[in-house]
Structure formats: C-alpha cells, structure tokens
Protein backbone atom coordinates (compact mmCIF):
# COMPACT_ATOMS: atom_id res chain seq x y z
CA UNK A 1 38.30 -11.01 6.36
CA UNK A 2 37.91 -8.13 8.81
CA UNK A 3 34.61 -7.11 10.02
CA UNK A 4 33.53 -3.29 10.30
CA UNK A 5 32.22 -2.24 13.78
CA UNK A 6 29.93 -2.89 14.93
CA UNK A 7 30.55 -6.56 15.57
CA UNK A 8 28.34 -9.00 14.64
CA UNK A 9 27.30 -10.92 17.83
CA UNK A 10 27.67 -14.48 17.21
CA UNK A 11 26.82 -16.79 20.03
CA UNK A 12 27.96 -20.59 19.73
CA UNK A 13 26.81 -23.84 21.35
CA UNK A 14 28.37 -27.13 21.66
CA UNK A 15 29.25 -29.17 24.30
CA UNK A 16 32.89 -29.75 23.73
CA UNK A 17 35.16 -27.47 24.58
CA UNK A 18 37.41 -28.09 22.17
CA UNK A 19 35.35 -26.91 19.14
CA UNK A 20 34.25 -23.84 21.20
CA UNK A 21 37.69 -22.51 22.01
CA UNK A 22 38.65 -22.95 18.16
CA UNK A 23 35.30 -21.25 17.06
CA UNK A 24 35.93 -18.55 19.10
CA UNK A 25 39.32 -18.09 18.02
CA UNK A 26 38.60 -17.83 14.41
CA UNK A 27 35.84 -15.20 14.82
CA UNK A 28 37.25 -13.44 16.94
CA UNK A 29 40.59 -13.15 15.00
CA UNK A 30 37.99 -12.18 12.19
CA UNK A 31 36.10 -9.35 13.72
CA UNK A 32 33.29 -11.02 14.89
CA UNK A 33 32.15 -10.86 19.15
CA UNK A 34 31.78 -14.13 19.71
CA UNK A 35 29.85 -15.84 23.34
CA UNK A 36 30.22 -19.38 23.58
CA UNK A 37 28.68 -21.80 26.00
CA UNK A 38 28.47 -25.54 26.32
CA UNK A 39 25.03 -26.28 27.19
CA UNK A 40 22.01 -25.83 25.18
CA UNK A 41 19.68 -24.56 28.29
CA UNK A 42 22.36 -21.72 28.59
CA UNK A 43 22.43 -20.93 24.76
CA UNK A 44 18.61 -20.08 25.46
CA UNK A 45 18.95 -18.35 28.17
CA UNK A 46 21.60 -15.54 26.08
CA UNK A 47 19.54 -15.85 23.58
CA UNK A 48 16.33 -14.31 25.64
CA UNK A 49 18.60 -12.13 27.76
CA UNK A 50 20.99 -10.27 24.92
CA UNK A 51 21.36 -9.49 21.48
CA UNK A 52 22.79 -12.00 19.46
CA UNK A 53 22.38 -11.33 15.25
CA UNK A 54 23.23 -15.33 14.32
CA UNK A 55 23.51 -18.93 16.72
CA UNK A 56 25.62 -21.60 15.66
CA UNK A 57 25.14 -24.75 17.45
CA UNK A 58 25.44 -28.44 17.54
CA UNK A 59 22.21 -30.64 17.05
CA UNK A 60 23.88 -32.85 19.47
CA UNK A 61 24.10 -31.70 23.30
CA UNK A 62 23.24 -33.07 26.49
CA UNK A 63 20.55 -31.16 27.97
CA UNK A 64 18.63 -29.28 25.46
CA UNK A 65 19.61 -30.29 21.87
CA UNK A 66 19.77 -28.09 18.95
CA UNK A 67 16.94 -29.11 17.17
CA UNK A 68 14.30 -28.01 20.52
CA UNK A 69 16.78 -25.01 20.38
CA UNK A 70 15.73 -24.30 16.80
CA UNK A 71 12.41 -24.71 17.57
CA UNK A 72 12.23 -22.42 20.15
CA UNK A 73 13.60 -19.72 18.16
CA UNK A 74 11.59 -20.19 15.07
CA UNK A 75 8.86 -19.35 17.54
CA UNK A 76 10.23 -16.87 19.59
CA UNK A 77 13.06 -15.02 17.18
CA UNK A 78 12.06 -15.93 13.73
CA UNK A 79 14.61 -13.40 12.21
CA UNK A 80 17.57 -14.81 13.61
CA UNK A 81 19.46 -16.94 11.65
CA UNK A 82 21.10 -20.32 13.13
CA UNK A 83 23.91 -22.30 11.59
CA UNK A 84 24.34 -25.91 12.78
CA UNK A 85 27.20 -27.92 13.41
CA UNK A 86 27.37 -31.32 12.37
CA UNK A 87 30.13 -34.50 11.65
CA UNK A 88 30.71 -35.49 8.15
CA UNK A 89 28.84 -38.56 8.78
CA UNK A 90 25.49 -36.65 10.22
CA UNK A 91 24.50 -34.74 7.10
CA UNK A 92 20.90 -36.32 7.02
CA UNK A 93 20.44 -34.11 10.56
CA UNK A 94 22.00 -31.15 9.04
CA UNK A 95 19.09 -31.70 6.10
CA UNK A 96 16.26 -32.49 8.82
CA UNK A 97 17.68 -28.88 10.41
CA UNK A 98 17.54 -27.04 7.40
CA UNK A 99 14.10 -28.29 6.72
CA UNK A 100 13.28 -26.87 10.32
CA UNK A 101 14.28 -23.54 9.70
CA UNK A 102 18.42 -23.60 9.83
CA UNK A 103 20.06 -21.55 7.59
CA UNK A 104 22.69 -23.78 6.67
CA UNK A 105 25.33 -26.23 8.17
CA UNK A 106 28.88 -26.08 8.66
CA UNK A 107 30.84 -29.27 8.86
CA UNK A 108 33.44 -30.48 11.18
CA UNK A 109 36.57 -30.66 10.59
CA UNK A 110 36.44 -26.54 9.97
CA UNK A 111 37.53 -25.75 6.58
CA UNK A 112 37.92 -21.79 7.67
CA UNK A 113 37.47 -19.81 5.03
CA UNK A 114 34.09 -21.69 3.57
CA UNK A 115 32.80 -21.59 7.84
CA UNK A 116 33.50 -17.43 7.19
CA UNK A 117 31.83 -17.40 4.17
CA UNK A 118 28.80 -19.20 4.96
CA UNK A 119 28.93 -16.88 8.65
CA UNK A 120 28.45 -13.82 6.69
CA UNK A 121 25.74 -15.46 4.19
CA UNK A 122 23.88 -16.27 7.03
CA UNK A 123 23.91 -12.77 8.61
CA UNK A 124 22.91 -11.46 5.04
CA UNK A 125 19.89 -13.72 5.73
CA UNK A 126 19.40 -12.29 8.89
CA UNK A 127 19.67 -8.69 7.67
CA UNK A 128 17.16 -9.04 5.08
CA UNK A 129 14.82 -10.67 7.61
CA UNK A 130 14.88 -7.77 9.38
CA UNK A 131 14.72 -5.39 6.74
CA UNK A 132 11.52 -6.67 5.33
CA UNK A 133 9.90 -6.97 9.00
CA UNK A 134 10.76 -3.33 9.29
CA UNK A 135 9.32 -3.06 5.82
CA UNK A 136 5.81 -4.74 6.73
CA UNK A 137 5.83 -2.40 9.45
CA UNK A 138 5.80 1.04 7.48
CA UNK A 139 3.62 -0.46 5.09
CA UNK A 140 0.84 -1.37 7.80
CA UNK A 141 0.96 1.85 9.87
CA UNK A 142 -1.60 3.71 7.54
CA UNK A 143 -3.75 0.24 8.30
CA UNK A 144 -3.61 0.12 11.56
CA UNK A 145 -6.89 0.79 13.49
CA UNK A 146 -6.14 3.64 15.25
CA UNK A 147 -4.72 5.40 11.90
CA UNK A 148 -8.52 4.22 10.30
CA UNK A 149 -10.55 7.79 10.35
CA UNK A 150 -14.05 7.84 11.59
CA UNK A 151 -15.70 7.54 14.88
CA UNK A 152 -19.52 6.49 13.49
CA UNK A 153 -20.43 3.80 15.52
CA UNK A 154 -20.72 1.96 12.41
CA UNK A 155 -17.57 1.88 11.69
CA UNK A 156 -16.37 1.13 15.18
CA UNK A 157 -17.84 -1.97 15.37
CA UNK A 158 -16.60 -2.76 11.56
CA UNK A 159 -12.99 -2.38 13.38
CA UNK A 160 -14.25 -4.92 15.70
CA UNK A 161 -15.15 -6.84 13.40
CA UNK A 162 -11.55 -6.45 11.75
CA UNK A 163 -9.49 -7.31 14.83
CA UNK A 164 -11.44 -9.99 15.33
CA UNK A 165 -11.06 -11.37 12.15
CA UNK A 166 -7.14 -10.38 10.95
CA UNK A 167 -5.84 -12.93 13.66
CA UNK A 168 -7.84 -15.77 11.75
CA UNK A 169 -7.31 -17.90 8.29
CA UNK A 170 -10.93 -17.22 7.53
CA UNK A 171 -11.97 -15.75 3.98
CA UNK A 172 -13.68 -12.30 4.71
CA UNK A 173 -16.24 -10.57 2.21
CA UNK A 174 -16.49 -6.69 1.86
CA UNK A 175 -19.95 -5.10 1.02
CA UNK A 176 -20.36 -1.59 0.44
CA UNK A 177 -20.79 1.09 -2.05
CA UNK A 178 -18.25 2.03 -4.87
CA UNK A 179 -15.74 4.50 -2.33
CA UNK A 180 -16.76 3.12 0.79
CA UNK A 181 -13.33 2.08 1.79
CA UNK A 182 -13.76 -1.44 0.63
CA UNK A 183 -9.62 -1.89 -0.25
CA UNK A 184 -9.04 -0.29 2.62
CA UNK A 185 -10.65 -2.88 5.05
CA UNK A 186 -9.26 -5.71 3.07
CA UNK A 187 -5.46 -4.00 3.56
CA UNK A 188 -6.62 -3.42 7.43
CA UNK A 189 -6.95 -7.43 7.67
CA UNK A 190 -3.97 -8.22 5.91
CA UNK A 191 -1.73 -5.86 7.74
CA UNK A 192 -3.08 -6.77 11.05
CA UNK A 193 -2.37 -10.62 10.72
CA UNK A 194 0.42 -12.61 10.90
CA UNK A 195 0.41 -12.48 7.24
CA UNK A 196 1.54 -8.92 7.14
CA UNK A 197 5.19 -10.07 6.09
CA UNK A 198 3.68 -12.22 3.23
CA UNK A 199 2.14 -10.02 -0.16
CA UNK A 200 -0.96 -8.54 -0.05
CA UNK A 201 -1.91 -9.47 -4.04
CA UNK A 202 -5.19 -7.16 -5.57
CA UNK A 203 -7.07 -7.88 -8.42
CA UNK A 204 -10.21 -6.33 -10.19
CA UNK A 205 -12.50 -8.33 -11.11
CA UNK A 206 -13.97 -6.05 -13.46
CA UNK A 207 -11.15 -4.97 -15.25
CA UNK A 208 -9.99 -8.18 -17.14
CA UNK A 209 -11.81 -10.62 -19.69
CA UNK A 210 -13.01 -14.24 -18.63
CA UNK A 211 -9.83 -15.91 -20.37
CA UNK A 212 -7.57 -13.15 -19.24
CA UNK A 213 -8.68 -13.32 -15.55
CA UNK A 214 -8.68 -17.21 -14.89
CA UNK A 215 -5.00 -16.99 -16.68
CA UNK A 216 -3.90 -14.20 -14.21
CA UNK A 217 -5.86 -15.60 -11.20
CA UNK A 218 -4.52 -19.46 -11.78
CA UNK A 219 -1.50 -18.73 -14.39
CA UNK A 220 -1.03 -21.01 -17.52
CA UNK A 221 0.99 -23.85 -18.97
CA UNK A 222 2.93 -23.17 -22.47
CA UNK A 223 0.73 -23.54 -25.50
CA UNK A 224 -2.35 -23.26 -23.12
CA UNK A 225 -3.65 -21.06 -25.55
CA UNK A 226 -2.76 -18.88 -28.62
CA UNK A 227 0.32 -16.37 -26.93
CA UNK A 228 1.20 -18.83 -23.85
CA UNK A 229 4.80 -18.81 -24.84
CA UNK A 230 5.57 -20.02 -21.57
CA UNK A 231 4.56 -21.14 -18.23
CA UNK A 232 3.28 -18.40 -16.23
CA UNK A 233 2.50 -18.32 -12.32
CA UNK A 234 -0.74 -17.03 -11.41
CA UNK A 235 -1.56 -14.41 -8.46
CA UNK A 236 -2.53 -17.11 -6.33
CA UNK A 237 1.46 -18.67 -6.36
CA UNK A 238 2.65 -15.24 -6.03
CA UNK A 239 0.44 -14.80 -2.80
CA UNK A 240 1.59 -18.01 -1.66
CA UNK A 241 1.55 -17.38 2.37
CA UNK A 242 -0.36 -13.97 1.94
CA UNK A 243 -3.63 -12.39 1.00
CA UNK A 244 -5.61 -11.92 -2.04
CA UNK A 245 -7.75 -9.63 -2.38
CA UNK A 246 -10.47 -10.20 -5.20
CA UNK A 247 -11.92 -6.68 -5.76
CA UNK A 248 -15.68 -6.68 -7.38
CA UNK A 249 -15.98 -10.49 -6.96
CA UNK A 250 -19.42 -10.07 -8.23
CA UNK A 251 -17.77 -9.39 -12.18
CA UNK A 252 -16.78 -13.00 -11.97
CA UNK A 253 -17.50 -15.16 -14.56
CA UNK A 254 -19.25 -18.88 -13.52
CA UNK A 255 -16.41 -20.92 -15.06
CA UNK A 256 -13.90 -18.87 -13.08
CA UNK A 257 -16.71 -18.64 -9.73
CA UNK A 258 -16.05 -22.90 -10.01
CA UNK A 259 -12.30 -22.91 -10.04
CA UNK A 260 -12.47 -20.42 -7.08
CA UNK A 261 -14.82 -22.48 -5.22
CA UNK A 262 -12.52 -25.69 -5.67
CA UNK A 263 -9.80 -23.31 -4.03
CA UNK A 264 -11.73 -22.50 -0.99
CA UNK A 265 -12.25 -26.17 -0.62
CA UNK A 266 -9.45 -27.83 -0.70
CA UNK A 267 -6.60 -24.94 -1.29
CA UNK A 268 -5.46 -26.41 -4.61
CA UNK A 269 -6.15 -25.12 -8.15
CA UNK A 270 -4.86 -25.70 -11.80
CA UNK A 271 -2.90 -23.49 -14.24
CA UNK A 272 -5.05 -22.95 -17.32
CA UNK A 273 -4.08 -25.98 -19.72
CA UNK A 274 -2.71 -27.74 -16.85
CA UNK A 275 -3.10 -31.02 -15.64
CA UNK A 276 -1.60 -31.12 -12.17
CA UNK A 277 -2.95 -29.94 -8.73
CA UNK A 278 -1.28 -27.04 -7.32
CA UNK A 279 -1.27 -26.16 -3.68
CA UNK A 280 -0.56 -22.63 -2.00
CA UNK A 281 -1.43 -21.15 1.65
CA UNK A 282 -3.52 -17.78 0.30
CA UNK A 283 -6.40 -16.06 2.50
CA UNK A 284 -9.11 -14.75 0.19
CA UNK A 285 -10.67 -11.35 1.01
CA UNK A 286 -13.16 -10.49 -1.54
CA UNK A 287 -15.19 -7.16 -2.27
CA UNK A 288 -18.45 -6.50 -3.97
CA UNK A 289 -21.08 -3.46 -4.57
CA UNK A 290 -23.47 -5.99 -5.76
CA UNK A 291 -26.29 -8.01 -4.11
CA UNK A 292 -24.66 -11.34 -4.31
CA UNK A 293 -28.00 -13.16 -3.07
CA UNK A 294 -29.74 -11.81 -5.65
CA UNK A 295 -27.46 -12.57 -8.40
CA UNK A 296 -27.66 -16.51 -6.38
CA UNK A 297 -31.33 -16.14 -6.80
CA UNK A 298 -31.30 -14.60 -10.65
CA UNK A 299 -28.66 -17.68 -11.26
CA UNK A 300 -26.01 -15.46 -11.97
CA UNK A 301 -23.86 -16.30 -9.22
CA UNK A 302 -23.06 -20.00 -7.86
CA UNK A 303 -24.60 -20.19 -4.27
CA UNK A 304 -21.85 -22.51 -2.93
CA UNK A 305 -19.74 -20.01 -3.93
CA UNK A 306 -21.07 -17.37 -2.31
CA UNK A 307 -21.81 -19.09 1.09
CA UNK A 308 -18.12 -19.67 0.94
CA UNK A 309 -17.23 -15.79 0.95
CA UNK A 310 -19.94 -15.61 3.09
CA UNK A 311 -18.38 -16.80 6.40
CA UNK A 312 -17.83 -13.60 7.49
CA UNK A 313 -19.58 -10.76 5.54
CA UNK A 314 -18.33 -6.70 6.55
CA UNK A 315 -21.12 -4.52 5.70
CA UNK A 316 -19.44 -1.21 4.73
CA UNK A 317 -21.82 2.11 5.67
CA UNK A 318 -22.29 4.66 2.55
CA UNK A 319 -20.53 8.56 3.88
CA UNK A 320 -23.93 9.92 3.64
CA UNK A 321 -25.15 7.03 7.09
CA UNK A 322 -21.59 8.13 9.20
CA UNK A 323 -22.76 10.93 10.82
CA UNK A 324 -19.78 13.35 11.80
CA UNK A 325 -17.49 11.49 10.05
CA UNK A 326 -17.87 13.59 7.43
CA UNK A 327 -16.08 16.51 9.01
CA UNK A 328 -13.40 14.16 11.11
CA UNK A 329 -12.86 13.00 7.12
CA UNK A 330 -12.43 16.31 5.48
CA UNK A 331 -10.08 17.61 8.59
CA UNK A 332 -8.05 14.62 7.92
CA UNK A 333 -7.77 15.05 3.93
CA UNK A 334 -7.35 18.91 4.03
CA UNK A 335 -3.89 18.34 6.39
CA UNK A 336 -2.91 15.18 4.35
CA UNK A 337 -3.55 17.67 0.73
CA UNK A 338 -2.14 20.66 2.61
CA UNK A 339 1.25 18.88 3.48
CA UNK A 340 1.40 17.64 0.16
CA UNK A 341 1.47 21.18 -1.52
CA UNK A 342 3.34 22.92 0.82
CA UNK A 343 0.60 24.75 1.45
CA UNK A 344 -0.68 25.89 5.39
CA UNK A 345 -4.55 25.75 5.30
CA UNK A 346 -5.97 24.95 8.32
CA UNK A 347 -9.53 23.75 7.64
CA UNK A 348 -12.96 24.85 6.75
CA UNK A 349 -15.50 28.09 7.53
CA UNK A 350 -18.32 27.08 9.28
CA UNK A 351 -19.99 27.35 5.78
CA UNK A 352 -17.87 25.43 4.02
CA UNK A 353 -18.38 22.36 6.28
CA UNK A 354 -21.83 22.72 6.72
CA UNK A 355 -22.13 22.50 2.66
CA UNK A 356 -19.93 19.31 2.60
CA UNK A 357 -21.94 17.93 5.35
CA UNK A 358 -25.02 18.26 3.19
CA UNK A 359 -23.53 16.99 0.32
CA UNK A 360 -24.75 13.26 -0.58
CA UNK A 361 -21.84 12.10 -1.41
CA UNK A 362 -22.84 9.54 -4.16
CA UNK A 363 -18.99 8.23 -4.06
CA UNK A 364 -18.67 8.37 -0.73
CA UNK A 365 -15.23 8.49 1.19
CA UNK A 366 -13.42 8.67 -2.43
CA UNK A 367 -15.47 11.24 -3.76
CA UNK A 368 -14.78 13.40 -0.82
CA UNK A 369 -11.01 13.01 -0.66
CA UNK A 370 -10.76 13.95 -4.62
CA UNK A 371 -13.59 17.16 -3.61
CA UNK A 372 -10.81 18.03 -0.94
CA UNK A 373 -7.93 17.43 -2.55
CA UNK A 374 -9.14 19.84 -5.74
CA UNK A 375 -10.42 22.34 -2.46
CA UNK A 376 -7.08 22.32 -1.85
CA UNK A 377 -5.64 23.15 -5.05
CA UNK A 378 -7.96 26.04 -5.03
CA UNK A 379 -7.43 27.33 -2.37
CA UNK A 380 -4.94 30.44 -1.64
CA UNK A 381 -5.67 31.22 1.83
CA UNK A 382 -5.67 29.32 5.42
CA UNK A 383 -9.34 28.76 5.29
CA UNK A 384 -11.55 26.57 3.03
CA UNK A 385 -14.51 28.65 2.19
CA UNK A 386 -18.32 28.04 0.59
CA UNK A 387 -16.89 29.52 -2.57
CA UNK A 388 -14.12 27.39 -2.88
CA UNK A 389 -16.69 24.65 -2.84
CA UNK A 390 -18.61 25.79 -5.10
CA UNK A 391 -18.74 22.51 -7.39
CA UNK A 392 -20.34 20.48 -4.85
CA UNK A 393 -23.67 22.78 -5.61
CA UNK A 394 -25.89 21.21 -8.45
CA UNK A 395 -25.87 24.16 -10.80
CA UNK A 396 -21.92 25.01 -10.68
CA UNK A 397 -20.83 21.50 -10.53
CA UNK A 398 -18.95 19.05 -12.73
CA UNK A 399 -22.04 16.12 -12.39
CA UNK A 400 -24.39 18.10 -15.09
CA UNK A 401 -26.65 16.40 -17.48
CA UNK A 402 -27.58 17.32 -21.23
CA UNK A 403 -31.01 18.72 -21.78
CA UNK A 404 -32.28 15.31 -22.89
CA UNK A 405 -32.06 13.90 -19.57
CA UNK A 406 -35.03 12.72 -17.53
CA UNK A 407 -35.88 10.57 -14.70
CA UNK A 408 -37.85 7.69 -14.96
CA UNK A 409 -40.57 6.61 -13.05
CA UNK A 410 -42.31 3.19 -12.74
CA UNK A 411 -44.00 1.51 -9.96
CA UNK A 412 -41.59 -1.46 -9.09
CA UNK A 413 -39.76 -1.45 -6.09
CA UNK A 414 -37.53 1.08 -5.15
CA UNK A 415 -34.48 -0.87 -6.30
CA UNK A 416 -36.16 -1.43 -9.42
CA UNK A 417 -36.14 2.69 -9.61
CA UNK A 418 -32.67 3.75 -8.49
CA UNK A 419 -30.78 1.08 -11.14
CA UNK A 420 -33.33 2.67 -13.90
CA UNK A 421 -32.56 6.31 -12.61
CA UNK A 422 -28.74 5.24 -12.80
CA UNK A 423 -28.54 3.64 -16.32
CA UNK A 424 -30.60 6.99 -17.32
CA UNK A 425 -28.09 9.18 -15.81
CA UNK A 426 -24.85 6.75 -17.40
CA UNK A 427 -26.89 6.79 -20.98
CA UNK A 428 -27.07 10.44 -21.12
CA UNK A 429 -23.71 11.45 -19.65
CA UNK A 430 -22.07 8.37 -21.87
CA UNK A 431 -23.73 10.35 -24.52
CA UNK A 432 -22.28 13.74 -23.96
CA UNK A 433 -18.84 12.76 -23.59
CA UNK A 434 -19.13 10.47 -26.89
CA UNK A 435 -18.22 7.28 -25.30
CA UNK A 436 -14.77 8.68 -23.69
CA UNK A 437 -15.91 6.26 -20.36
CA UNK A 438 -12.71 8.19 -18.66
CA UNK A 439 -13.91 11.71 -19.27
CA UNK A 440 -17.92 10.34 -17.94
CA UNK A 441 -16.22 8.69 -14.79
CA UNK A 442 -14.34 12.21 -14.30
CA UNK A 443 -17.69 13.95 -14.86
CA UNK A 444 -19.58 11.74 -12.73
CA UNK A 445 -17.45 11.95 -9.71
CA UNK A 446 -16.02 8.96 -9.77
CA UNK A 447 -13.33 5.82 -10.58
CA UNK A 448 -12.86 4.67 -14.05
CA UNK A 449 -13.34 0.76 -12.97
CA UNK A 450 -16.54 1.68 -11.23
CA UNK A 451 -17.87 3.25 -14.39
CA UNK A 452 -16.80 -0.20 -16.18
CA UNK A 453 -18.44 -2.01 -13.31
CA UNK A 454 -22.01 0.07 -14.65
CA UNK A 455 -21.84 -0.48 -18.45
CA UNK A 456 -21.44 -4.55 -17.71
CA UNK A 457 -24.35 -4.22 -15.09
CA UNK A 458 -26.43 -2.32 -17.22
CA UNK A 459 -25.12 -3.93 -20.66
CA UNK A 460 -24.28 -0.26 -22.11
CA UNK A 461 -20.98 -1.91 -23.65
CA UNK A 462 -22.33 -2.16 -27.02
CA UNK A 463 -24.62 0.90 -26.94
CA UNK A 464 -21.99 2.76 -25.62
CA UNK A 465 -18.52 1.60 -27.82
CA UNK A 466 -15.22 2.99 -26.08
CA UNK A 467 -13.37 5.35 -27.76
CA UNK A 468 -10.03 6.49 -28.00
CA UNK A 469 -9.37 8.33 -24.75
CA UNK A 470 -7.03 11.24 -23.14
C-alpha cells in the first residue's frame, strides 16, 4: 500500500519504545514520513514547530497525556486529525477520545493492514477539513469588510457595528430599505465569525405560506399533515452550528412569531406534528423593511418577539443618505459588469455621473447595480455617457405610469402619505401590466419578492390576482 509523494507526515507518540520502533517501521515501509517521540510535551512541541497532516498517540504517557494533547489541538489545530492508541482492555478511553475530538482508535496488538486503512481514513478526514476551511475562505472574501464598498460615514460605523458583533452568539436585526444591502450585512456577520465554516441558511419570509413556512423553518413529522410522506428536517437542523438568516421577518405570521420566540429562549423547537423537543446551536440574523414597533403597537407583531431581535438592531442608510457612495458604487459595478462581458469601459463622463448622482434611487444599492449592469450592456465604447443613461430620466424611463395615475393627497402624517402614494403607484402599474407582478417589479425597478412584500402590505392580493407569467 504505497503512498504517492509527497509523504504524508505522520508524527507518533507513546512512551514505549517498543511500539514506536514497530510504528515507524510499518509506515515507513508503506510510504508514509513518520517522527516518533516518547513524551507527550515533545509531541507538542513538533506539533507547533512543523508540519505534521495526522498524530497518533497513546492516551497514556507520563508527562503530558494524550487526552490534554487532544485538547490542545482541538484548540490550536482543529483540522488535524489524531488517531489514538489504546489496549484491548481500554476501549471506554478510546470512546471518551473520540467523543473529544479523535478520529478514531487503533488497537494494540497491530493488526497492520486495518492500522493502514484506518491511517489513510483519517487523512481523508483531514483533507476534507482543510478543503472546506479553504472553502469558507473564498466564500467570505466578497464579505469581508474591506471588500464592503462605501466610505459614508454611515456605513463605516455599520462595519463597526459588524465586527463588533460577528465575534458574538448574539441575534442581530437588519433595518433598511428594500436594496439597501440588508443580505449582504447578514452574510458580513456570518462570514466574519467563527461560524463561517458552519452554513449560512436564508429564508424569505415573504415568499412562503403560514403552513409552508413553519414546515420549512421547523420541518415535520410523517402524516403531520396532508403530503408529509415523511419526516423532514427543517432549516433550523440544517443550520445546526451556523446562521440563519430570516429575510423580511416582518411577513411572519403570529403562530410562527411564537415558535420563533420559544427558539430564542431556550434554543429548542418542534417539528410540525411533533411531540419532542429538538435542540440545535443556530444564530438568528433577521431583516425587515417594516416598522416592527409599529406593527407591536397595531398588534400585528408579538413585542417579546421583537425585543428579542432587538438586542442589537443595524440601521441600514437608503443610497440616496450615502453621499459619494454613489459614485465609489457605480465605479465598482461598471469594472465588476465590464469584466464580465469582456468588455474594457473604464467609467463614466462627468455627465453621466452627475445624472446617477441625482438619481433617487428608490431601490437603492440594487437598483443601481441592475441600472449599471444594463449601462453596460449598452454601452460600445470606453466611456459611460448621459445618453447611455438615458432611462434613469422620468420621461425615457422604464418606471412610467398609465394616464389614470394620480397622487393622492390627505393631511395625515407624512407616513400616512408616502404608503398611500405607493399603493397608488402599485394599483396603477399592477393595472397596466394585467397582474403579471414579474413584469410590474421589472417596470418598477425592482425585486420580484419586494413587489410580493407590497401587495401583502397593502392587501392588493385579491384586487390584483396573479397571472400566468413569462
């Protein structure tokens, strides 16, 4: 059983000499490089000083036994796998071991070709450990802060606010606009924690049914209901040692707000139709564009509930309060586009930035990368010019009305004004697209769930039915 180069480094520890020398002699007859030493303060001392892909060594030694040896490397080299040695009559401290983080156990008197097998499982183990660290790693560089665009002071002190709480356990809560960069927070705390090796599990709120949420939220027992065929694990088990992130937590139902809120209590839950107590290690990172304190005071939202998300509350700034981000943002979208389509534009005409700079920007940071992205698509030279832009002006741009539209005026507070100004504008648009709710959302400029979001805010569901859509 020949090993390619290069040669796993296996270091062993055990205080009799004896089982070193024949250790040695197998793996190294068997392609492995193999370091042995007798004492378990000189085990960790190779261990800190040189690379060494898997430790085999006896719980049993003199100075510094295998088990503080263990534990010690669990917190210091949590990729590398350790085998241990033990008697035939010590198998209850090979279990204790395994429970401690061992990979396995290989028993004395050798049997050879089971110790070889078992060797190369382990360094399997120890592959794929480092595989999917180097895996959490690509998937949190676009997270990291300094990879984050904008410099608004805003938004540096919402990094702050980030660092300071991605090395906690404590649930965060997103506010913001629809496009704000709500997801994009919630993946900056994950990634930045020592969760980032765990999943990072998203749901939508708004896009699933009561029924169909609590099932996918807390899975289901068989026969739970008509179509349960079988026991099903919810997103929480899946995110077992991870994040979820509960996107629009403001769509939630009351039933399902209570079974959340006995989560954030206690960490345990119950499938639907189930009777016993479940218990996982998830953070919860939630995300709203709603006033949640309102919808406490209207009794549309449980106030325990929402003091519990509460804890630590990131206030997300609309595009249109970010100053110069703005340009930093376009610059950044028009490389990212431009790379994407082979294409070498190198920015914007004074013109053309000073029109997206005076733009609104109703969706904010999402509404600007898609205006980019389609700048791009237009454009044939190296500079983005006013006339490429031209659908960000009123009267040449995809966000018209129909001739019956109006807006109304009352004397409430402003609030009061804006949400009857934006059910006007959904009504009438709604209206001209015949209830295709994708074609409005691409006319208005933004995301199909945030259109959903609108008709169940503004009850346009029935007014409104949904069509069959391209």
């Amino acid at each position: 059983m020949t090993i390619p180069n290069p040669s796993p480094h296996l270091l062993i520890a055990d205080d009799d000499p004896e089982v070193l020398t024949l250790l040695s002699d197998i793996f190294d007859g068997n392609g492995y490089q193999a370091t042995s030493v007798r004492w378990g303060n000189a085990a960790y001392k190779t261990l800190r000083a040189e690379q060494v892909d898997l430790l085999l060594t006896d719980l049993k030694m003199p100075d510094l036994d295998g088990f503080k040896l263990l534990e010690l490397m669990q917190k210091e080299q949590p990729e590398l796998p350790v085998l241990v040695i033990t008697g035939s009559k010590s198998t209850q401290d090979a279990v204790r071991a395994i429970k401690q983080g061992a990979i396995d156990y290989v028993e004395k008197p050798f049997n050879v070709d089971n110790l070889l097998v078992t060797v190369q499982n382990a360094l399997e183990v120890g592959r794929l450990r480092k595989e999917s660290r180097l895996l959490a790693e690509e998937l949190a560089k676009p997270y990291r802060f300094e990879n984050i665009v904008g410099e608004d002071e805003r938004m540096l002190g919402i990094y702050d606010l980030v660092q300071d709480v991605a090395g906690t356990n404590t649930s965060a809560l997103i506010i913001g606009e629809s496009g704000t960069g709500k997801e994009l927070i919630a993946q900056a705390i994950h990634y930045n924690s020592s969760r980032n090796r765990r999943p990072l599990v998203k749901v939508n709120c708004v896009t699933l049914s009561e029924s169909l949420l609590e099932s996918e939220l807390f899975g289901h027992e068989k026969g739970a209901f008509t179509g349960a065929i079988g026991t099903k694990k919810g997103l929480f088990e899946i995110a077992d040692g991870g994040t979820l992130f509960l996107d629009e937590i403001g769509e939630m139902s009351l039933s399902t707000q209570v079974k959340l809120l006995q989560f954030l209590q206690d960490n345990t839950f119950r499938r639907v139709g189930g009777t016993q107590d479940l218990n996982v290690d998830v953070r919860v990172i939630a995300a709203t564009n709603r006033d949640l304190k309102k919808m406490v005071d209207e009794g549309t939202y449980r106030e325990d509930l929402y003091y519990r998300l509460h804890v630590f509350p990131i206030q997300m700034p609309p595009l249109r309060e970010r100053g110069g981000d703005i340009s930093k943002l376009a610059r950044f979208f028009v490389q990212k586009f431009s790379q994407e389509m082979g294409k070498r534009i190198q920015g914007f005409k004074p013109d053309a930035m000073r029109l997206l700079e005076a733009h609104a920007w109703p969706g904010n940071v999402r509404e600007l990368e898609n205006a980019i992205e389609r700048a791009v698509v237009l454009c044939k030279a190296e500079w983005v010019d006013e006339k490429i832009l031209a659908f960000l002006d009123p009267e040449d741009s995809t966000l018209t009305f129909g001739s019956n539209f109006h807006i109304p005026r009352t004397d409430g507070p402003l609030q009061e004004q804006v949400d009857a100004f934006e059910k006007s504008v959904l009504e009438d648009v709604l209206s001209e697209c015949n209830g295709n709710r994708s074609q409005a959302a691409r006319k208005l400029a933004i995301n199909r769930t945030t259109l959903l979001a609108k008709i169940k805010k503004y009850n346009l569901g029935d007014e409104v039915p949904e069509l069959c859509e391209v």
